[in-house]
C-alpha atoms as a PDB file:
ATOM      1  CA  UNK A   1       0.000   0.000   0.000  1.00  0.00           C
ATOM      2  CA  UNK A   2       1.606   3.129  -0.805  1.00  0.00           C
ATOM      3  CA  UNK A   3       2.389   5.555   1.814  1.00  0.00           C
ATOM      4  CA  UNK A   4      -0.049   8.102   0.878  1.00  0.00           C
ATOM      5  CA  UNK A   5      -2.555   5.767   1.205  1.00  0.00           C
ATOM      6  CA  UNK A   6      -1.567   3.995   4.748  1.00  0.00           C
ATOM      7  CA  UNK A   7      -1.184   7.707   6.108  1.00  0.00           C
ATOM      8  CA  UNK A   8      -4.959   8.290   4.726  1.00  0.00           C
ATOM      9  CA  UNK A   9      -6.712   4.597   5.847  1.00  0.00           C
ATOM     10  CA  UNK A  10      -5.133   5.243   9.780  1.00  0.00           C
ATOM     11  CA  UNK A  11      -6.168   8.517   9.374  1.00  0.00           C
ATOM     12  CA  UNK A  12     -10.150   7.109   8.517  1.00  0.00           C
ATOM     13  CA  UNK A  13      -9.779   4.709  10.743  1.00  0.00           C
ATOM     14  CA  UNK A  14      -8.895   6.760  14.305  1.00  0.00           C
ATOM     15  CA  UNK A  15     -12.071   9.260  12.818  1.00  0.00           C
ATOM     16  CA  UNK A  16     -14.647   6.336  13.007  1.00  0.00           C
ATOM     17  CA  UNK A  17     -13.298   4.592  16.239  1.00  0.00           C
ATOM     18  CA  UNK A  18     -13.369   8.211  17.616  1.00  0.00           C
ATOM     19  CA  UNK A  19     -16.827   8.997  16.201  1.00  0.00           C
ATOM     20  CA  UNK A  20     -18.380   5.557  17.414  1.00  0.00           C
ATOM     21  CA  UNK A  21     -16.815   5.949  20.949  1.00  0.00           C
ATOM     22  CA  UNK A  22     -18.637   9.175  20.975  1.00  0.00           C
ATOM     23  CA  UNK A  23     -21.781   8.059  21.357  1.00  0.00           C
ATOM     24  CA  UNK A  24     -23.482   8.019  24.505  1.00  0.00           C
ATOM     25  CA  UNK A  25     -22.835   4.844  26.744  1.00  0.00           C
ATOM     26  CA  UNK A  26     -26.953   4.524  26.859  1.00  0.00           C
ATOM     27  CA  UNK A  27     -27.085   5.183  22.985  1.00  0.00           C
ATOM     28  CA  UNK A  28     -25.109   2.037  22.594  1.00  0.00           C
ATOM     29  CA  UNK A  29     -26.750   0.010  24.873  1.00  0.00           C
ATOM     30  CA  UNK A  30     -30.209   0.935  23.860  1.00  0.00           C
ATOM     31  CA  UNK A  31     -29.061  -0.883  20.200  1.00  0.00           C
ATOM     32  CA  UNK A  32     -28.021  -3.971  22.043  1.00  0.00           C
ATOM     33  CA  UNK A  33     -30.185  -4.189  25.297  1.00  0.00           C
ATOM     34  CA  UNK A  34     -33.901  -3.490  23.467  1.00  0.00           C
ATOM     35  CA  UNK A  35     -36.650  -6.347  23.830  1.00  0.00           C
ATOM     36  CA  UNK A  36     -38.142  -6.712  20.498  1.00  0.00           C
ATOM     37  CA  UNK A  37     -41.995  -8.581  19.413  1.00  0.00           C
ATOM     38  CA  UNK A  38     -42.202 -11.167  16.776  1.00  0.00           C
ATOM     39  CA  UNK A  39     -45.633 -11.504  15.409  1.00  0.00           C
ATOM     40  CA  UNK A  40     -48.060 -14.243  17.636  1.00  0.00           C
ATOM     41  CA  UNK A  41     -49.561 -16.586  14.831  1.00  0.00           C
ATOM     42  CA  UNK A  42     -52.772 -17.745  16.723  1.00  0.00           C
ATOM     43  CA  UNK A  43     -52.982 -21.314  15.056  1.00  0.00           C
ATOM     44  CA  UNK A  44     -49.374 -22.178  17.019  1.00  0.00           C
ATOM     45  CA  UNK A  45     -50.246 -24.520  20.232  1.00  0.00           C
ATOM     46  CA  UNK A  46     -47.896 -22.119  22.619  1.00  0.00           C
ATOM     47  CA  UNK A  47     -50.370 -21.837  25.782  1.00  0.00           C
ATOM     48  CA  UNK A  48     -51.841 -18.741  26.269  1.00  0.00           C
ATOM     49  CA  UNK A  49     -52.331 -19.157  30.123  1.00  0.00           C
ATOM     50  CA  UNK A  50     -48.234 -18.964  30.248  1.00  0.00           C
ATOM     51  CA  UNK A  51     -48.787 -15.188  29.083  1.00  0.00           C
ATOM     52  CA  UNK A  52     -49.515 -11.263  30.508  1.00  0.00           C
ATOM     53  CA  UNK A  53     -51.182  -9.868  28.054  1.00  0.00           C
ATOM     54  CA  UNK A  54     -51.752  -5.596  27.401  1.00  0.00           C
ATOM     55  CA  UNK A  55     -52.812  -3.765  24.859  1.00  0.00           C
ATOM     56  CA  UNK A  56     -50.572  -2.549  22.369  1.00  0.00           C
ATOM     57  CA  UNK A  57     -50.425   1.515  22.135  1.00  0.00           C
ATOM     58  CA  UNK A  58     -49.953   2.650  19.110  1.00  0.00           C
ATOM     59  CA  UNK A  59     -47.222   5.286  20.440  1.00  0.00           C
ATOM     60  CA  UNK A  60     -43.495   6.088  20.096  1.00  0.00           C
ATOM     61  CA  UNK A  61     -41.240   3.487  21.884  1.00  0.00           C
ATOM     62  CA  UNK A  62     -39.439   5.237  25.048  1.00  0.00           C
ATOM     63  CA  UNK A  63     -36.804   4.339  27.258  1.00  0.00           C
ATOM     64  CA  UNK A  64     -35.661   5.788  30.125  1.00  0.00           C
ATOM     65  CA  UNK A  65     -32.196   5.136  31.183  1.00  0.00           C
ATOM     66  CA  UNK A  66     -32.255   6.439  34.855  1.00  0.00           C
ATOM     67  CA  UNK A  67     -30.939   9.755  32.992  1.00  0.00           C
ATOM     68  CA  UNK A  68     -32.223  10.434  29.619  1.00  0.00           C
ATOM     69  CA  UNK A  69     -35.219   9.440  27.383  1.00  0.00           C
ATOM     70  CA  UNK A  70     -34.452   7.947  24.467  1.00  0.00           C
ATOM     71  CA  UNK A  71     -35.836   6.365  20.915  1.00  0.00           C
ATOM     72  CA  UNK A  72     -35.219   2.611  20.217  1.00  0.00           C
ATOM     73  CA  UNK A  73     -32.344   3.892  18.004  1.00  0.00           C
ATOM     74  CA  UNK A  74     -30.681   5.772  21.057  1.00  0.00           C
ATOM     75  CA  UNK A  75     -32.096   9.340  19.310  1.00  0.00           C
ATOM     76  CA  UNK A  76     -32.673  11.670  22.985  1.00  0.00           C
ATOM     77  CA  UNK A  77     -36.360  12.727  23.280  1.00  0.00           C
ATOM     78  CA  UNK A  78     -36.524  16.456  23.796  1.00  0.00           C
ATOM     79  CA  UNK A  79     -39.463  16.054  26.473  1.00  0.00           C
ATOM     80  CA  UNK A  80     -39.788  19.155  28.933  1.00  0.00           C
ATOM     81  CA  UNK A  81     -37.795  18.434  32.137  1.00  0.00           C
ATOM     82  CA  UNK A  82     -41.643  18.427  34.686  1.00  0.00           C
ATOM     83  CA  UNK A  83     -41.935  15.384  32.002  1.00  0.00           C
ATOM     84  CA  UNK A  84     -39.177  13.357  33.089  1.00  0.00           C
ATOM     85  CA  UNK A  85     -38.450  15.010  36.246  1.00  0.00           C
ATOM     86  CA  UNK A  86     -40.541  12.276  38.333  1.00  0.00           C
ATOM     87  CA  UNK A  87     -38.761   9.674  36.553  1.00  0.00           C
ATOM     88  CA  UNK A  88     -36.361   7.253  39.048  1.00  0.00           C
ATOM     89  CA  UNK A  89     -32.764   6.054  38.142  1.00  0.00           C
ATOM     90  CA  UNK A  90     -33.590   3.175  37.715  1.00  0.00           C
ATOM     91  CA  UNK A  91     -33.849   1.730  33.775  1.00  0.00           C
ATOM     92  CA  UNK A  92     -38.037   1.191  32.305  1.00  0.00           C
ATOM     93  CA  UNK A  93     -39.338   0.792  29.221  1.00  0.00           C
ATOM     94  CA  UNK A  94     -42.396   2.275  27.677  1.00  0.00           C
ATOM     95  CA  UNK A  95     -44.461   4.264  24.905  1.00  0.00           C
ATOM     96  CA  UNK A  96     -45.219   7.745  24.643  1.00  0.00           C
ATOM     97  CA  UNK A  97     -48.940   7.828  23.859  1.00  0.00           C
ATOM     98  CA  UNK A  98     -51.959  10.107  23.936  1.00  0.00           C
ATOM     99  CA  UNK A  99     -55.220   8.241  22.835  1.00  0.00           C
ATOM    100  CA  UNK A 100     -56.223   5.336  20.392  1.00  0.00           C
ATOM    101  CA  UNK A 101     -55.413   6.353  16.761  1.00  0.00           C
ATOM    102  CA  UNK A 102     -53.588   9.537  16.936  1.00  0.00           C
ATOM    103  CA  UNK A 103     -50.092   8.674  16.181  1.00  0.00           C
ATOM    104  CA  UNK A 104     -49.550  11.046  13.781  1.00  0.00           C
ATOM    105  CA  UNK A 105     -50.054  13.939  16.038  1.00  0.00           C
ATOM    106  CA  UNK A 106     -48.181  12.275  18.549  1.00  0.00           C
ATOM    107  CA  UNK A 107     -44.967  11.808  16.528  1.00  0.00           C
ATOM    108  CA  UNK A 108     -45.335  15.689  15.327  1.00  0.00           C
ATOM    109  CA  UNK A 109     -45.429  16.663  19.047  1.00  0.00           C
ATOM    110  CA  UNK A 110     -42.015  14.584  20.304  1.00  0.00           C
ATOM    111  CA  UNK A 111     -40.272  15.046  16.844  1.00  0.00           C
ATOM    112  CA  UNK A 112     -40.382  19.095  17.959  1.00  0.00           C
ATOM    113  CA  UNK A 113     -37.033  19.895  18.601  1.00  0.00           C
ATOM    114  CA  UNK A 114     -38.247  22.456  21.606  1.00  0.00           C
ATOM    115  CA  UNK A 115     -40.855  20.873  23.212  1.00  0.00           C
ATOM    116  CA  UNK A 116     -43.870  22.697  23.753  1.00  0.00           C
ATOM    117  CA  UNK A 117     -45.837  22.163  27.170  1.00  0.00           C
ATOM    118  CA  UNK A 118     -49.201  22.497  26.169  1.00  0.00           C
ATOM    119  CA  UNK A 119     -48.748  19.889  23.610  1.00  0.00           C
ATOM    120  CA  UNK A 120     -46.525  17.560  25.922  1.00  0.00           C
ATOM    121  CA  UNK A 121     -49.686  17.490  28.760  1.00  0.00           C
ATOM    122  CA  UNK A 122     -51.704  15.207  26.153  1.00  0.00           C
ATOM    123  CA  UNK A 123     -48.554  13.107  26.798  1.00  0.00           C
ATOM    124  CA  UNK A 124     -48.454  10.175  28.892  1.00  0.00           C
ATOM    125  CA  UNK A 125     -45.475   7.802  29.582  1.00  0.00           C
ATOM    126  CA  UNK A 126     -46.969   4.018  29.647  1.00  0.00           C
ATOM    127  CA  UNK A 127     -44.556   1.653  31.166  1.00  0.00           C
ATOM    128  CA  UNK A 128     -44.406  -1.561  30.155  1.00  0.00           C
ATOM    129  CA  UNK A 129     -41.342  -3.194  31.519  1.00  0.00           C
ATOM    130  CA  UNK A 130     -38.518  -2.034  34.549  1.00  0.00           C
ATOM    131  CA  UNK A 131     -35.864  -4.355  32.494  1.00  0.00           C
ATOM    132  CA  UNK A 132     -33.795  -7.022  35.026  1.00  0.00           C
ATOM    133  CA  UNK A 133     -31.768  -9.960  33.435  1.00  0.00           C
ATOM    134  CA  UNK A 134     -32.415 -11.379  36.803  1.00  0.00           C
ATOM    135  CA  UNK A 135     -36.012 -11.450  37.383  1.00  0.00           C
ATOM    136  CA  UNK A 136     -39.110 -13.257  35.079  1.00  0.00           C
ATOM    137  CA  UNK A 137     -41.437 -10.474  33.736  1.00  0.00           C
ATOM    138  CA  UNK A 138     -44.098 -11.336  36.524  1.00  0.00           C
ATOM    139  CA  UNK A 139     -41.695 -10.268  38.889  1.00  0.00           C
ATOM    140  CA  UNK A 140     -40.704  -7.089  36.843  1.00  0.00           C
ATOM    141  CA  UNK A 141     -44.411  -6.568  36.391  1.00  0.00           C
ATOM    142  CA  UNK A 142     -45.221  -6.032  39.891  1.00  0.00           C
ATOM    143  CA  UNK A 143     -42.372  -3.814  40.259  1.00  0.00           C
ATOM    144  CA  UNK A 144     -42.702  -1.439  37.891  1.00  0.00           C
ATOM    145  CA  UNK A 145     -46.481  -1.446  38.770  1.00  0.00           C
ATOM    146  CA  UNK A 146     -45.591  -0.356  42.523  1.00  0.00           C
ATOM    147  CA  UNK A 147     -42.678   2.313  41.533  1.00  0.00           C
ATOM    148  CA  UNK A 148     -45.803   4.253  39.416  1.00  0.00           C
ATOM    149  CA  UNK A 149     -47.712   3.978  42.153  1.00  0.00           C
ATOM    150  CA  UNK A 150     -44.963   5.493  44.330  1.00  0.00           C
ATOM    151  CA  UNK A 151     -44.184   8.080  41.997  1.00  0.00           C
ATOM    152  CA  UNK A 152     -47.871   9.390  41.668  1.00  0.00           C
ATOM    153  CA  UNK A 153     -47.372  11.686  38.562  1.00  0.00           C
ATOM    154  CA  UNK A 154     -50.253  11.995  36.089  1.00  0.00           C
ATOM    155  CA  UNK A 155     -48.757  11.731  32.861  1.00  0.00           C
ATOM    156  CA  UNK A 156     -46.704   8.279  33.898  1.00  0.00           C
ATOM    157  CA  UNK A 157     -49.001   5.241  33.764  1.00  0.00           C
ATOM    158  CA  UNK A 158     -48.670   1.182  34.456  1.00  0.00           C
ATOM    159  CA  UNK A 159     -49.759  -0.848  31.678  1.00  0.00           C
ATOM    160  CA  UNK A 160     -51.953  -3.332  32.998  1.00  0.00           C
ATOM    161  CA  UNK A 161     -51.224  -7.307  32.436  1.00  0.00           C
ATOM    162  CA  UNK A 162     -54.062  -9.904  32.499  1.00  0.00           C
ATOM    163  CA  UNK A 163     -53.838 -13.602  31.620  1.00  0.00           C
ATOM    164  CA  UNK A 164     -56.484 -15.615  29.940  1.00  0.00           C
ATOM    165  CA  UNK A 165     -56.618 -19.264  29.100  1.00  0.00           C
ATOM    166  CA  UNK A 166     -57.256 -19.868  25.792  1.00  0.00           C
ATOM    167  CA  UNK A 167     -57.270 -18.684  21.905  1.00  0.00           C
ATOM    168  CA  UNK A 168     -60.753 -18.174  21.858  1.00  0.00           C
ATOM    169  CA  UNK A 169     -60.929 -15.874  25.309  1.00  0.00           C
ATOM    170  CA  UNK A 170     -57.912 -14.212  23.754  1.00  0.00           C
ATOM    171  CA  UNK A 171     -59.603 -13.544  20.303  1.00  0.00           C
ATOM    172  CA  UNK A 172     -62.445 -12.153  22.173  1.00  0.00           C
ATOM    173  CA  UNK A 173     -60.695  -9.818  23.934  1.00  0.00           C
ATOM    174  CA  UNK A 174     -58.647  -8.671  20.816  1.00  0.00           C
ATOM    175  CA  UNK A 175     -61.947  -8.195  19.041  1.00  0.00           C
ATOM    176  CA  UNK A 176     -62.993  -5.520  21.547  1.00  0.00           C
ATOM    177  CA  UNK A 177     -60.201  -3.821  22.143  1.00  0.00           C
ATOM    178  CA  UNK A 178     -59.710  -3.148  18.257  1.00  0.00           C
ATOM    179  CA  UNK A 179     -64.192  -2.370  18.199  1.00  0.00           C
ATOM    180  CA  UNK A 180     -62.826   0.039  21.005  1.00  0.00           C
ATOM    181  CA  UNK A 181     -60.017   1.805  18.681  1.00  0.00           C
ATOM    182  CA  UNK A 182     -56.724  -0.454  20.023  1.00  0.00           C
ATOM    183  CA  UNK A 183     -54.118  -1.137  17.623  1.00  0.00           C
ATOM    184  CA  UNK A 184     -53.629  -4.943  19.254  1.00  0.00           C
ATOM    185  CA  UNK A 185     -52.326  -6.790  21.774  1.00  0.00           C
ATOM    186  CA  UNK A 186     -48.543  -7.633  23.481  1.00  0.00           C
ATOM    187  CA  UNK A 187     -48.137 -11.091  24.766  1.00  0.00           C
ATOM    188  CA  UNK A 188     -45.453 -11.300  27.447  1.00  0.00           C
ATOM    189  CA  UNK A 189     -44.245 -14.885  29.059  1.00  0.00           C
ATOM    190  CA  UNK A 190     -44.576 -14.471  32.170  1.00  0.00           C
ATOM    191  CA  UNK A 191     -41.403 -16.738  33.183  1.00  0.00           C
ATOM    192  CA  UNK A 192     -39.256 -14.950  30.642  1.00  0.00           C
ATOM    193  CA  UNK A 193     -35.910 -13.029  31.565  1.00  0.00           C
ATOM    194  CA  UNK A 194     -35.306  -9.714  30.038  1.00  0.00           C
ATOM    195  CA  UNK A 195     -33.409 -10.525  27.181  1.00  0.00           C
ATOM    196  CA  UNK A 196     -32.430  -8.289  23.785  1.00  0.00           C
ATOM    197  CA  UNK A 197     -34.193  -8.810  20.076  1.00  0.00           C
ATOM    198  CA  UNK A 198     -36.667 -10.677  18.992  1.00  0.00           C
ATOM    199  CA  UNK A 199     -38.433 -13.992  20.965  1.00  0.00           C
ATOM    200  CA  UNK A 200     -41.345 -15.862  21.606  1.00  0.00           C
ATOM    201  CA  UNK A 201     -40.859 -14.032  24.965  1.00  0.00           C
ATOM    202  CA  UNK A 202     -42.268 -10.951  23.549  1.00  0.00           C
ATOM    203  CA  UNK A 203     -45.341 -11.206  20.818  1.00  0.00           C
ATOM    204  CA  UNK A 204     -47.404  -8.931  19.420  1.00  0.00           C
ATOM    205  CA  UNK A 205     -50.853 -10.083  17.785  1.00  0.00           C
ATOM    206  CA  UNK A 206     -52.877  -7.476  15.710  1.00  0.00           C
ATOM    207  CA  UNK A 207     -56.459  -7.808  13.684  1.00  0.00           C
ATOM    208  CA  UNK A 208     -53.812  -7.383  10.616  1.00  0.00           C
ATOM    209  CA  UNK A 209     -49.810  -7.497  10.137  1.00  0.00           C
ATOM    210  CA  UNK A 210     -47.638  -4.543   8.990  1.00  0.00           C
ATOM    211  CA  UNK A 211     -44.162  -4.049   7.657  1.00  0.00           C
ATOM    212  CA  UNK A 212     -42.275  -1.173   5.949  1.00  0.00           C
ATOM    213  CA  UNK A 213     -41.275  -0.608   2.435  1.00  0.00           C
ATOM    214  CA  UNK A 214     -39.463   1.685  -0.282  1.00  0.00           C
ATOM    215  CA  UNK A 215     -40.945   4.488  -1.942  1.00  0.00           C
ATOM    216  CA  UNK A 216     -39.510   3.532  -5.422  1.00  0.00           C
ATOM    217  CA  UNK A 217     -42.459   5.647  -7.265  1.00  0.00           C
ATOM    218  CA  UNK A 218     -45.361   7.749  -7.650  1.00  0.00           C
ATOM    219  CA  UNK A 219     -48.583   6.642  -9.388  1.00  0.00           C
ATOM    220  CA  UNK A 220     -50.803   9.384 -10.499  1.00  0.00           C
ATOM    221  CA  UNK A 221     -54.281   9.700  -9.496  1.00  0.00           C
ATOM    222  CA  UNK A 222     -57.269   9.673 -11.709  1.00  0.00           C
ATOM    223  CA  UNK A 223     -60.624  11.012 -11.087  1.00  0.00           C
ATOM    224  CA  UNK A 224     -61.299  13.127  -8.146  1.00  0.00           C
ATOM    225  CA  UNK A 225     -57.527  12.298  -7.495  1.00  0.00           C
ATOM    226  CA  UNK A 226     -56.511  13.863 -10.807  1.00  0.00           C
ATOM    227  CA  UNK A 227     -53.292  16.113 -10.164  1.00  0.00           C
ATOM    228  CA  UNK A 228     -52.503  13.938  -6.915  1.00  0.00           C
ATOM    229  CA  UNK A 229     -51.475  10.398  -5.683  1.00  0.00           C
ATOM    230  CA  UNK A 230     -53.244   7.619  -7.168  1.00  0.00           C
ATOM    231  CA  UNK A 231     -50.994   5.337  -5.281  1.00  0.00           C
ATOM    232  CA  UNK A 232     -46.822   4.819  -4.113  1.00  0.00           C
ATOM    233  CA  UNK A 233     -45.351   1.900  -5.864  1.00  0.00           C
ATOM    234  CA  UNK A 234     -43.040   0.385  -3.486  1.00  0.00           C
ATOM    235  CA  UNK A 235     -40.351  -2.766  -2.559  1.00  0.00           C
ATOM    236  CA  UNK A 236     -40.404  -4.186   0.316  1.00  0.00           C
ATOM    237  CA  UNK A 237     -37.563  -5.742   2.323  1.00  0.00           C
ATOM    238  CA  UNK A 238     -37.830  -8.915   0.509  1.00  0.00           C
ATOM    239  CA  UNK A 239     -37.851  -6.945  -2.520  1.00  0.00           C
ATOM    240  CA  UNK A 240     -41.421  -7.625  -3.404  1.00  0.00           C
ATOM    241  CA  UNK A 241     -42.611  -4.942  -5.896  1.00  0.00           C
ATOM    242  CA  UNK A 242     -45.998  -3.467  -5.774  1.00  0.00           C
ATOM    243  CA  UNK A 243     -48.844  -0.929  -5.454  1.00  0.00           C
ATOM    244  CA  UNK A 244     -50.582   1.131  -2.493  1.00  0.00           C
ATOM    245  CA  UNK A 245     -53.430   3.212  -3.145  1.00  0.00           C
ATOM    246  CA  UNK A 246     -55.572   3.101  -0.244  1.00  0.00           C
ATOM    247  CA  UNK A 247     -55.157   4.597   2.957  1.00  0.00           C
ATOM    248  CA  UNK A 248     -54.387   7.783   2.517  1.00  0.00           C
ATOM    249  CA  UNK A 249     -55.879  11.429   3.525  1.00  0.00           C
ATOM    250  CA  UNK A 250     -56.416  13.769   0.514  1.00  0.00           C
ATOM    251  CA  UNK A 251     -53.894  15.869   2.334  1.00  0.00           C
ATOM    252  CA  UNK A 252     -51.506  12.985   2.244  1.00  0.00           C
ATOM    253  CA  UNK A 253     -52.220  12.427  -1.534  1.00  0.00           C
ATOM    254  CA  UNK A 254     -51.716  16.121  -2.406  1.00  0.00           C
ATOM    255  CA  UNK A 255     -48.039  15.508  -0.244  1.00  0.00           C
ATOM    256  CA  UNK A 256     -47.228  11.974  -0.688  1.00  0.00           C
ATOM    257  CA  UNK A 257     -44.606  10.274   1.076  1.00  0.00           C
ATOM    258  CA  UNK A 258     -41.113  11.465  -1.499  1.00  0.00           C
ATOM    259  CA  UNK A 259     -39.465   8.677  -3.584  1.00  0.00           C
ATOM    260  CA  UNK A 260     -37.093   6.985  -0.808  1.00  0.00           C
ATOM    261  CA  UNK A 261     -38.520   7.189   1.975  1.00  0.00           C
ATOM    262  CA  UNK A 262     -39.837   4.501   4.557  1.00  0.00           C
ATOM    263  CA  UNK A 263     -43.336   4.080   5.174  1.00  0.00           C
ATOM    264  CA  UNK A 264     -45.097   1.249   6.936  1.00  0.00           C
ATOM    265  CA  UNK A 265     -48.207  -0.415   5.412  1.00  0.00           C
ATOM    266  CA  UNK A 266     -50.786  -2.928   6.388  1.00  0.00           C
ATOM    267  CA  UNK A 267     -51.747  -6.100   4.894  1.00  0.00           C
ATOM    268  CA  UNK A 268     -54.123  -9.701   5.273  1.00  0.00           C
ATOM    269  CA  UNK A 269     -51.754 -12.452   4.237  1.00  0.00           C
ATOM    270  CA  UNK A 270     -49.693 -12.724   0.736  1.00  0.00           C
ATOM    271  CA  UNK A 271     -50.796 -13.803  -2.537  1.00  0.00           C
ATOM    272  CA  UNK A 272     -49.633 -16.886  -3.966  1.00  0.00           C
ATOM    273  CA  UNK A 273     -46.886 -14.710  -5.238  1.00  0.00           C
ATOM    274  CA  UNK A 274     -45.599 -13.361  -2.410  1.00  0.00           C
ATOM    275  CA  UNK A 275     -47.265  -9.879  -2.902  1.00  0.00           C
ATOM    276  CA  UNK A 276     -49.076  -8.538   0.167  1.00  0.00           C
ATOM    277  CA  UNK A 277     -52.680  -8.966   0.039  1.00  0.00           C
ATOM    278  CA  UNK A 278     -54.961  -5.314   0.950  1.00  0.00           C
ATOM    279  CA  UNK A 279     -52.049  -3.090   1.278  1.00  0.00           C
ATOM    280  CA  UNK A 280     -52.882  -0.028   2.172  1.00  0.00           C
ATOM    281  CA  UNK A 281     -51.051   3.084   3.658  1.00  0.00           C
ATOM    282  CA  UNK A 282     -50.314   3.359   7.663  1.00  0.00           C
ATOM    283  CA  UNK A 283     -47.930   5.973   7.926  1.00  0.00           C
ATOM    284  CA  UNK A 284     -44.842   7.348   6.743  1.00  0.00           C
ATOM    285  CA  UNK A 285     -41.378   6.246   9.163  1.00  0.00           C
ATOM    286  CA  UNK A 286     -40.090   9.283  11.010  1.00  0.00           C
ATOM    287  CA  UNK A 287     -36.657   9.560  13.085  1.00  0.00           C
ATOM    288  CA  UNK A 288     -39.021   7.702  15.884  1.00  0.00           C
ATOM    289  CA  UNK A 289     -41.091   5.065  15.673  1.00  0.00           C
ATOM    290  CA  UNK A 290     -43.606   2.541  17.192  1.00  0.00           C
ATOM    291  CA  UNK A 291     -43.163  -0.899  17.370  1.00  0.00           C
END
């Protein structure tokens, strides 16, 4: 390698180490520490009475590190300091939510770089887990459940855990909570130690399944949709190409999502094909998300 070149590579290399060890400590352990759902299929034979189940808010994943508030990704929440002022040092897990169906103006009111208080009161901090490698989820149930009750704030909540003891009292329930406006249901094993990405510790189980694709194009609208979106053709990540044109707001057709972005859409199934079945249009991906 000539000289020029070795000077330049060492000279890369000591930026990125530098950059990387720059990040915050929690940063960094938010990307490996996080407790991820997979998706509960309900014709598996796992049994339901070994499960807590909640509902699933349809909010902005939050985690407090005894410090900060941060995003999944380790991005810092710019919440007003009465908002996490209450908050212990101790390390919990949550969403940021104000009421069934109202992500969007959720997400525009913690994406605000100065946070504004009379927005931030709709805001409530629902905790779901007080994370311990050395305790089940029962355990770390109750004790997240009694340091809220300590802390007596308003705007931080418990989410509530119930068990039931079969598919059909589960599919029940899930029936009325999405009649009532809920986007689902999380299915936590009771037994189960915290423990990073995806499980069958941690499931999720919606009326419908979601994923995220590519902008790759706009289709143009015909009709009363003439001059706007008639629907985003898109790839998702198993680089299945197709259409959505349902789902939107005329607002959101007159401003559709740009070519390359993220959005997340929901479908019923695939085709034999592979091609989602009923896509239609949930929401563009911001710097913070839901899970």
């Amino acid at each position: 390698m000539p000289k020029l070149s070795k000077i330049r590579f060492i000279y890369l290399a000591a930026f990125f180490i530098a950059a990387f060890c720059a990040l915050p400590a929690a940063a960094l352990q938010i990307s490996t520490q996080t407790q991820l759902a997979k998706v509960y299929e309900q014709d598996t034979t796992i049994p339901i009475s070994d499960y807590l189940v909640s509902e699933k808010y349809d909010g902005i994943r939050a985690i407090w590190t005894g410090s900060q508030l941060l995003t999944r990704q380790g991005n810092v929440i710019s919440a007003p300091e009465w908002f996490t002022a209450p908050l212990p040092d101790v390390w919990l897990d949550g969403e940021l939510w104000t009421k069934r169906q109202n992500f969007e103006e959720l997400s525009s009111i913690v994406r605000t770089q100065t946070p504004k208080d009379n927005r931030w009161r709709q805001v409530k901090y629902m905790v779901f887990d007080m994370p311990d490698a050395r305790l089940p989820f029962e355990e770390r149930y109750k004790n997240y459940s009694n340091l809220i009750a300590q802390i007596n704030a308003e705007h931080i909540k418990p989410v509530k855990q119930q068990r039931f003891h079969s598919n059909h009292e589960l599919s029940k329930h899930l029936q009325a909570m999405v009649d009532d406006g809920a986007e689902g249901l999380m299915l936590h094993l009771a037994t189960a130690l915290h423990q990073s990405g995806r499980s069958d510790a941690l499931l999720k189980l919606k009326p419908y399944f979601d994923e995220e694709a590519e902008v790759i194009a706009h289709l143009p609208g015909k009709g009363k949709y003439t001059d706007m979106l008639g629907a985003l053709r898109v790839r998702n990540q198993q680089g299945i190409e197709f259409s959505v044109g349902t789902g939107f707001t005329d607002a959101e057709r007159a401003n559709p999502p740009p070519v390359g972005s993220i959005i997340t859409y929901k479908y019923h199934g695939y085709t034999n094909n592979g091609v989602p079945r009923f896509a239609s249009f949930l929401r563009i991906r911001e710097g913070v998300e839901s899970e």
